[in-house]
C-alpha atoms as a PDB file:
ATOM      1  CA  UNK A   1     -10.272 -58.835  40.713  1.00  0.00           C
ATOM      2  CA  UNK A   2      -6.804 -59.750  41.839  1.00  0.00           C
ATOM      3  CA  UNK A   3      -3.455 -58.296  41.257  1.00  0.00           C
ATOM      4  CA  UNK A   4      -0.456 -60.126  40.755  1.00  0.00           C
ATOM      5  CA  UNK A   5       3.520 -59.555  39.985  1.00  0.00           C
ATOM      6  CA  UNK A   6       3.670 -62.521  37.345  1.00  0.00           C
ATOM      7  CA  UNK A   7       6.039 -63.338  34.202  1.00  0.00           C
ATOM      8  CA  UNK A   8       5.119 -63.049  30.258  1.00  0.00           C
ATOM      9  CA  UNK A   9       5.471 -67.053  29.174  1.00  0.00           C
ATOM     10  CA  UNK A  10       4.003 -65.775  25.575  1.00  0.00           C
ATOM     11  CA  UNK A  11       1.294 -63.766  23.609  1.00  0.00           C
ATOM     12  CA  UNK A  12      -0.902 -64.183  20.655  1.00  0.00           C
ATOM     13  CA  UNK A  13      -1.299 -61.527  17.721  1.00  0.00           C
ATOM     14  CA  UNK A  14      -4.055 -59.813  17.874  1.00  0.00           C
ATOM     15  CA  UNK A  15      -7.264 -60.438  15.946  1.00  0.00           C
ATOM     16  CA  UNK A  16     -10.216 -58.706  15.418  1.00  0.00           C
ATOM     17  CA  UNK A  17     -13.404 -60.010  16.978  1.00  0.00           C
ATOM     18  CA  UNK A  18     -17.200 -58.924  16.808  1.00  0.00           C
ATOM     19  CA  UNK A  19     -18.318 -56.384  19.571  1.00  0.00           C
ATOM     20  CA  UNK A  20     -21.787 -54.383  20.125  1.00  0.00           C
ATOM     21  CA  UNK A  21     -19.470 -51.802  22.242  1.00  0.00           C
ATOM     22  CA  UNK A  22     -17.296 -50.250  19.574  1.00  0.00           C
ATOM     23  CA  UNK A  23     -18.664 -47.595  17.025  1.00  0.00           C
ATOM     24  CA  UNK A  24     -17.228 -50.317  14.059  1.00  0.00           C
ATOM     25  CA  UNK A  25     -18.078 -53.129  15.917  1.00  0.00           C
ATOM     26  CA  UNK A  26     -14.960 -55.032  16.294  1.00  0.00           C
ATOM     27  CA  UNK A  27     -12.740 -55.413  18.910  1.00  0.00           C
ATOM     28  CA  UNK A  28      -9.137 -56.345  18.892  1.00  0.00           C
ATOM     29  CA  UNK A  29      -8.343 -59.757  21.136  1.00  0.00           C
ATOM     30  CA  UNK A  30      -5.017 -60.960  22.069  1.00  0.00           C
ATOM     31  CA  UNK A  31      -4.326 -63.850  24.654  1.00  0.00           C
ATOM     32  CA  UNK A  32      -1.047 -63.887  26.754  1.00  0.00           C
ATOM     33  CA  UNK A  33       0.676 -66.493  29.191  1.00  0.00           C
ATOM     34  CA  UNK A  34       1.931 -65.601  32.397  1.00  0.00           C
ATOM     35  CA  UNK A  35       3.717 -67.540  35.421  1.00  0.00           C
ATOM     36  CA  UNK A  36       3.843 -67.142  38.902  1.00  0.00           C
ATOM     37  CA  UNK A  37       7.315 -66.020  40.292  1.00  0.00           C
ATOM     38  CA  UNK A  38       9.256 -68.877  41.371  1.00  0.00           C
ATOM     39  CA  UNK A  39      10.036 -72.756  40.686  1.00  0.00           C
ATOM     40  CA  UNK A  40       9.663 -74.533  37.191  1.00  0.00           C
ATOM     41  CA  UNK A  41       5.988 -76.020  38.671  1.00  0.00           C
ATOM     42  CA  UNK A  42       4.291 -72.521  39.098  1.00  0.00           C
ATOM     43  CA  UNK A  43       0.572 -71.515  38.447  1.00  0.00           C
ATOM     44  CA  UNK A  44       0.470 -70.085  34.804  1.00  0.00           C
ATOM     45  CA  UNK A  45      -2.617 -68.127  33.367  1.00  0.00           C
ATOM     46  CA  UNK A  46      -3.833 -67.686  29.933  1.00  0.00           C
ATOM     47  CA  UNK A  47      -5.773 -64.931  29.876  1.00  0.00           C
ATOM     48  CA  UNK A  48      -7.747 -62.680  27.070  1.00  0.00           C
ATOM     49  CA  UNK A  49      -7.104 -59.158  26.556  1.00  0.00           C
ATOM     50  CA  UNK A  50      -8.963 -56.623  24.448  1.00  0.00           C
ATOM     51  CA  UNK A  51      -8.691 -53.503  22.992  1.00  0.00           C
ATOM     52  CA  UNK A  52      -5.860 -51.206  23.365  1.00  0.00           C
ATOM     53  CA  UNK A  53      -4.135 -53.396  25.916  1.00  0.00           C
ATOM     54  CA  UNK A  54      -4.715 -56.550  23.225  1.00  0.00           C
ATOM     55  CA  UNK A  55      -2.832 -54.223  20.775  1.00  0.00           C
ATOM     56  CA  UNK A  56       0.362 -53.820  23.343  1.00  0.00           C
ATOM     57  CA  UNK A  57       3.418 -56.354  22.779  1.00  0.00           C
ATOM     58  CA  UNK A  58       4.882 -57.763  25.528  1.00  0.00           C
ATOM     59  CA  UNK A  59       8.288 -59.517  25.251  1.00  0.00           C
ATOM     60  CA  UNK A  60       8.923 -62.986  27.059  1.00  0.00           C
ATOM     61  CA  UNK A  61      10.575 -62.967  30.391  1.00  0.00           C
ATOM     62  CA  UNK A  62       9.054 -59.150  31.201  1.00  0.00           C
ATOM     63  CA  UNK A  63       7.877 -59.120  34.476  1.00  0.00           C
ATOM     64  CA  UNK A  64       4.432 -57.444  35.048  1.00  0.00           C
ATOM     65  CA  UNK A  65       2.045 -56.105  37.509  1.00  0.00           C
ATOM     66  CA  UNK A  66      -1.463 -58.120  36.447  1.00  0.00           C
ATOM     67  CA  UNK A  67      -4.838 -56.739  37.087  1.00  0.00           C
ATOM     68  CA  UNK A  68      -6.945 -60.379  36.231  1.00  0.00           C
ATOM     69  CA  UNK A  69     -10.553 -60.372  36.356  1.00  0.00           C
ATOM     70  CA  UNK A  70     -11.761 -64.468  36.956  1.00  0.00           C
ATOM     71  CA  UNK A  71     -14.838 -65.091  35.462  1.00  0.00           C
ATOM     72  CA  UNK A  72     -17.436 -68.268  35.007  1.00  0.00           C
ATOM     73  CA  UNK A  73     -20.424 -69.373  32.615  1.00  0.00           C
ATOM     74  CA  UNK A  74     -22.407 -71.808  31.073  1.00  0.00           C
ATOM     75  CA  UNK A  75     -23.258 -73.119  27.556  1.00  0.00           C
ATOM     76  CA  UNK A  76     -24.954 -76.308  27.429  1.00  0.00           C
ATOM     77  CA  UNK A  77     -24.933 -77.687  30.490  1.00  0.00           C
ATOM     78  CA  UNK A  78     -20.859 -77.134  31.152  1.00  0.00           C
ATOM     79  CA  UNK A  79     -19.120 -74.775  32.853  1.00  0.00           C
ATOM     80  CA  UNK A  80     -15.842 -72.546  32.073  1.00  0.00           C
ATOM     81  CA  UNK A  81     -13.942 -70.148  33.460  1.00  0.00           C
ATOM     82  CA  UNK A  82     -12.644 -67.539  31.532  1.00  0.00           C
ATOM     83  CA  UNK A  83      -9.007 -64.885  32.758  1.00  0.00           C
ATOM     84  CA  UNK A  84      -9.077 -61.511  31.311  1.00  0.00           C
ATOM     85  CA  UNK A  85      -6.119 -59.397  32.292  1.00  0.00           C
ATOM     86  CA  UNK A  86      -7.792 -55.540  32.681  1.00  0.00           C
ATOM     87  CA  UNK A  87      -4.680 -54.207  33.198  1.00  0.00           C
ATOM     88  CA  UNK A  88      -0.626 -55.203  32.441  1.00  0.00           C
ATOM     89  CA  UNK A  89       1.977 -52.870  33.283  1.00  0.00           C
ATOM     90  CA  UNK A  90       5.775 -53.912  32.888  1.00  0.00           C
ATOM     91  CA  UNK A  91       8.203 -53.347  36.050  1.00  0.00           C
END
């Protein structure tokens, strides 16, 4: 896990996705930007969030404290890497 001071770029609505872990089993999943402090040319993110935190807005150009969790698997032979933010609060 790593934790990083980063800017909102932008953020999805949420939707409502299929989960074993909830009593109705669905989960609400929202997917935000965010940018590295600094120059035009900065590392961005674009990670998942879900449940309560997937329901919270967050307005472009807030800064944030970022808890992101980095994350790899396979289907079919390839490999991706997946960002979930655990944890956004606004500064």
């Amino acid at each position: 896990m790593v934790t990083k001071l980063l800017k909102v770029v932008a953020q999805t609505e949420p939707v409502y996705v299929p989960s074993k872990k909830t009593d109705n089993g669905q989960l609400a999943k929202s997917m935000i930007r965010l940018k590295e402090l600094g120059g035009e040319y900065e590392d961005e993110y674009v990670c998942a969030m879900f449940g309560n935190l997937a329901l919270s807005k967050f307005s472009v150009g807030e800064m944030v404290i970022a808890s992101l969790r980095f994350q790899t698997h396979e289907s079919n032979g390839s490999f991706f890497q997946d960002v979930v933010a655990n944890d956004l609060k606004v500064i």
